[in-house]
N, C-alpha and C. Protein backbone atom coordinates (compact mmCIF):
# COMPACT_ATOMS: atom_id res chain seq x y z
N UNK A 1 189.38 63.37 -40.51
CA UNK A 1 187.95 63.40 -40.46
C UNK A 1 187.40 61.98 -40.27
N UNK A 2 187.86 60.86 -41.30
CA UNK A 2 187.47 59.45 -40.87
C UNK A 2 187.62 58.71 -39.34
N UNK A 3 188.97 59.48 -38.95
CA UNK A 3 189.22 58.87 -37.80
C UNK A 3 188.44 59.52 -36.47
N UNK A 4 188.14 60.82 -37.06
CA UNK A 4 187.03 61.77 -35.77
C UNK A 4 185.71 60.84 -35.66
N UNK A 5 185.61 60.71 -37.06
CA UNK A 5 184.33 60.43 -36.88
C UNK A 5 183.99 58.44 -36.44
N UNK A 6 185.21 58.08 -36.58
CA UNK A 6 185.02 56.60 -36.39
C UNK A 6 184.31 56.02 -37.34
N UNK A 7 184.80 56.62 -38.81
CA UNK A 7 184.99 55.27 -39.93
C UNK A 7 185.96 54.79 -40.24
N UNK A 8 186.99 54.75 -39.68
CA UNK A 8 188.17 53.92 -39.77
C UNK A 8 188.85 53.96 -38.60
N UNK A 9 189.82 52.66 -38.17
CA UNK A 9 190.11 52.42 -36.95
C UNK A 9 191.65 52.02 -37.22
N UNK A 10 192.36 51.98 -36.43
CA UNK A 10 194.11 51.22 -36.48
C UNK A 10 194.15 50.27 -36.00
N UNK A 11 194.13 49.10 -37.16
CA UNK A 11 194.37 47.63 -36.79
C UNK A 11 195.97 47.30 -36.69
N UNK A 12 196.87 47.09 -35.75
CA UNK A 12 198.18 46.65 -35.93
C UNK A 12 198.96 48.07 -36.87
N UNK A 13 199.37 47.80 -38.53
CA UNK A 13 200.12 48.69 -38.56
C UNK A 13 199.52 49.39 -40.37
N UNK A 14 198.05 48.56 -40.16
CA UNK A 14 196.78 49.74 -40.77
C UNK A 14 195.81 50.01 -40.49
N UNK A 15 194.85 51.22 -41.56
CA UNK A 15 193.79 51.14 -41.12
C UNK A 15 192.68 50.47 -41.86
N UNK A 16 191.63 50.75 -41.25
CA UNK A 16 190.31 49.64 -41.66
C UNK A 16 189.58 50.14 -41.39
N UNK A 17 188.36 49.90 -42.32
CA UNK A 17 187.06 50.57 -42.15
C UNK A 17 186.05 50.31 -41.31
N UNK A 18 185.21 51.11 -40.15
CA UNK A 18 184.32 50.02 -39.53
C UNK A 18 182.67 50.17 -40.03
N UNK A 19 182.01 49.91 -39.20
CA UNK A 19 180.49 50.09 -39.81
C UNK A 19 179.92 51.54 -40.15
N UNK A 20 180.79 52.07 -39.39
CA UNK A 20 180.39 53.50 -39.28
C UNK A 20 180.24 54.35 -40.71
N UNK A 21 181.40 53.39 -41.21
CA UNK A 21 182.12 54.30 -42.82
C UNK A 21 181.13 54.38 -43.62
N UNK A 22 180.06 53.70 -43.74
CA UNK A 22 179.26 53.81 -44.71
C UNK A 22 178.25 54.82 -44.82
N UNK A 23 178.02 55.37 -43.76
CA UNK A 23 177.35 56.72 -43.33
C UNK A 23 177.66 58.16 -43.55
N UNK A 24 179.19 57.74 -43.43
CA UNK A 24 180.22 59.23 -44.18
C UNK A 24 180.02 60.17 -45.00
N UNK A 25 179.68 61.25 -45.25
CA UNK A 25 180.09 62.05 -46.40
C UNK A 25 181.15 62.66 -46.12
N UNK A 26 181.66 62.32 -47.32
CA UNK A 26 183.42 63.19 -47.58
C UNK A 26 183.10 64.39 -48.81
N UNK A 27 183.72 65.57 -47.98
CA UNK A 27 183.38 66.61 -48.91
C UNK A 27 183.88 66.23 -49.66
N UNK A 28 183.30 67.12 -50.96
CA UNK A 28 183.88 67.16 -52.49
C UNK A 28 185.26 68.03 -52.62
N UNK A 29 185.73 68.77 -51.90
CA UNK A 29 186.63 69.77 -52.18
C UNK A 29 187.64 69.96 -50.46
N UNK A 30 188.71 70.45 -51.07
CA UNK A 30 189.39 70.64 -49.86
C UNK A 30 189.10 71.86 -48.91
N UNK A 31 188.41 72.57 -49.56
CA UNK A 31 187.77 73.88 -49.07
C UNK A 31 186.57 73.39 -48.58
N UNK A 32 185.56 72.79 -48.55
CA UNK A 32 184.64 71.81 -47.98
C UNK A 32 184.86 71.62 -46.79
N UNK A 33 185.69 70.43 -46.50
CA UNK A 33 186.80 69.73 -45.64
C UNK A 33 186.92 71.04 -44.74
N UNK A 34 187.74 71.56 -45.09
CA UNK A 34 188.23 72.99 -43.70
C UNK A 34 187.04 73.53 -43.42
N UNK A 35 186.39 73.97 -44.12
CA UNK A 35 185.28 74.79 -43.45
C UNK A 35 184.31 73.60 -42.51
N UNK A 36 184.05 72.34 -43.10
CA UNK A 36 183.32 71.46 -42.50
C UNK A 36 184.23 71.16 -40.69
N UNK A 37 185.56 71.51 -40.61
CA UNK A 37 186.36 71.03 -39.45
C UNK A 37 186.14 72.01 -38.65
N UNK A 38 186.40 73.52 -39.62
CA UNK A 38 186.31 74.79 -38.85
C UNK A 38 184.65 75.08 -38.36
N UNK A 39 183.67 74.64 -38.94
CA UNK A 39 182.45 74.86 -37.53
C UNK A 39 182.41 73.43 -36.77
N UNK A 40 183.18 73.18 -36.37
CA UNK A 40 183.51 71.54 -35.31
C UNK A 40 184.37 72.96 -34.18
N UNK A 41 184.82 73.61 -34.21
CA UNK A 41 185.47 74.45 -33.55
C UNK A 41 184.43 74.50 -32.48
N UNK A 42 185.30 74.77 -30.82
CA UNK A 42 184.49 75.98 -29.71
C UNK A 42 184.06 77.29 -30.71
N UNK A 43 183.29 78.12 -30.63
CA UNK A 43 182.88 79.23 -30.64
C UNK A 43 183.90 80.68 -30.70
N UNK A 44 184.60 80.68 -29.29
CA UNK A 44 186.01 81.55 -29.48
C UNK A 44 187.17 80.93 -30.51
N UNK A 45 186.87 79.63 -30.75
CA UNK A 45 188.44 79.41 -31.61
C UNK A 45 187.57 80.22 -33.26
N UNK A 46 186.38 79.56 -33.22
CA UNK A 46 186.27 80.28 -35.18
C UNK A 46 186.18 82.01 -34.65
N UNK A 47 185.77 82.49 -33.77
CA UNK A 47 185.93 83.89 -33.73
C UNK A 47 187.42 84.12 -34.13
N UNK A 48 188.54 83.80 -33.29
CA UNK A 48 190.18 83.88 -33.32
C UNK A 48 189.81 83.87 -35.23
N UNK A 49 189.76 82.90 -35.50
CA UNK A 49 189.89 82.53 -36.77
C UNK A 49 189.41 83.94 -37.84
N UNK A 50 188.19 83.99 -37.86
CA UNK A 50 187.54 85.10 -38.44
C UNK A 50 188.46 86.45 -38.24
N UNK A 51 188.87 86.64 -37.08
CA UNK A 51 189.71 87.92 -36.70
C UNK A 51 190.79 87.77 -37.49
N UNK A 52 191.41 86.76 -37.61
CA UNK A 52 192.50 86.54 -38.18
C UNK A 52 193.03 86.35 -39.43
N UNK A 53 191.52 86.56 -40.45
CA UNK A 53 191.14 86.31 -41.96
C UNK A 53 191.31 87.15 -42.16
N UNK A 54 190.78 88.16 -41.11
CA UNK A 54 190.52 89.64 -41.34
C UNK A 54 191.63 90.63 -41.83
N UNK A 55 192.64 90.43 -40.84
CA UNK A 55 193.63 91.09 -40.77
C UNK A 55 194.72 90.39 -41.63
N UNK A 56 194.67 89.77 -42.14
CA UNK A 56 195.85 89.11 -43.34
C UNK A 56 196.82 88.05 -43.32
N UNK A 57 197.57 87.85 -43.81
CA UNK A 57 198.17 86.89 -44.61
C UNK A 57 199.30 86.67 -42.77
N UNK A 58 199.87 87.96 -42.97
CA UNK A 58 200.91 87.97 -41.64
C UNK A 58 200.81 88.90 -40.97
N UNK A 59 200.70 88.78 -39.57
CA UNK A 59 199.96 90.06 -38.45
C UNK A 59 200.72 89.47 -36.99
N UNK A 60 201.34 90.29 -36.14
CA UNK A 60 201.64 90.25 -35.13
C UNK A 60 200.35 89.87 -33.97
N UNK A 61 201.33 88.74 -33.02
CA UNK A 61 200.29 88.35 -32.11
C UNK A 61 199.51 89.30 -31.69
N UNK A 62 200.35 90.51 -31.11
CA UNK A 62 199.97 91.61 -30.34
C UNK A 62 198.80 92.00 -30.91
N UNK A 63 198.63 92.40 -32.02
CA UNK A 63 197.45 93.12 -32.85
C UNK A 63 196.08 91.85 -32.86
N UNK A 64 196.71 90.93 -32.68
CA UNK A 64 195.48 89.89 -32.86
C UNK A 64 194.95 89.99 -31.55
N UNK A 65 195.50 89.83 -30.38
CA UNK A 65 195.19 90.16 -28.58
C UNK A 65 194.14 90.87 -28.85
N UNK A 66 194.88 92.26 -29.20
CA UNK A 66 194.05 93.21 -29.06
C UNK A 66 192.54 93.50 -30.27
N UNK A 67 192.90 92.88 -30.61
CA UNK A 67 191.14 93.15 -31.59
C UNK A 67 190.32 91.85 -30.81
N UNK A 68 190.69 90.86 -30.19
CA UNK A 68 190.06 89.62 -29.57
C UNK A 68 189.77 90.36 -28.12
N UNK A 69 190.59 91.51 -27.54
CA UNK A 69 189.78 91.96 -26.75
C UNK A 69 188.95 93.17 -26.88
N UNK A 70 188.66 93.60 -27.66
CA UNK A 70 187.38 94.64 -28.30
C UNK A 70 186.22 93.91 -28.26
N UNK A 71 185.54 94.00 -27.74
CA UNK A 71 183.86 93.94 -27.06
C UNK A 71 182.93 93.69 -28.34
N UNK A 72 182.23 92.77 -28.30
CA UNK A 72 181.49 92.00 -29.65
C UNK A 72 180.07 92.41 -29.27
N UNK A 73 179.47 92.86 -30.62
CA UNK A 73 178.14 93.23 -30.00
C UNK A 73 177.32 91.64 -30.22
């Protein structure tokens, strides 16, 4: 997230903060964090995603295809 956003940069063989960093909010929680990355997503990737909450823990590609091609109102 620091490095997306360009508050920290790779000097040689660390990193360093630039002006940017001070502007940052860093979520409070790691669940924060993902959800804050997951609407940074295209549009079809959090759909994939959502479909894929849906249907569980472990699900064949095949079944995922096919509910991603069922028609969204």
């Amino acid at each position: 997230m620091l490095i997306d956003r360009g508050a920290i940069k790779r000097e040689g063989d660390r990193w360093v903060a630039t002006a940017g960093a001070t502007g940052v909010e860093i979520p409070d929680t790691l669940q924060g964090l993902l959800l804050e990355r997951i609407d940074r997503l295209p549009k079809e990737s959090r759909r994939t995603l959502r479909v894929a909450s849906v249907i569980g823990r472990q699900f064949g590609l095949t079944i995922l295809e096919r509910l991603l091609e069922a028609p969204t109102k």
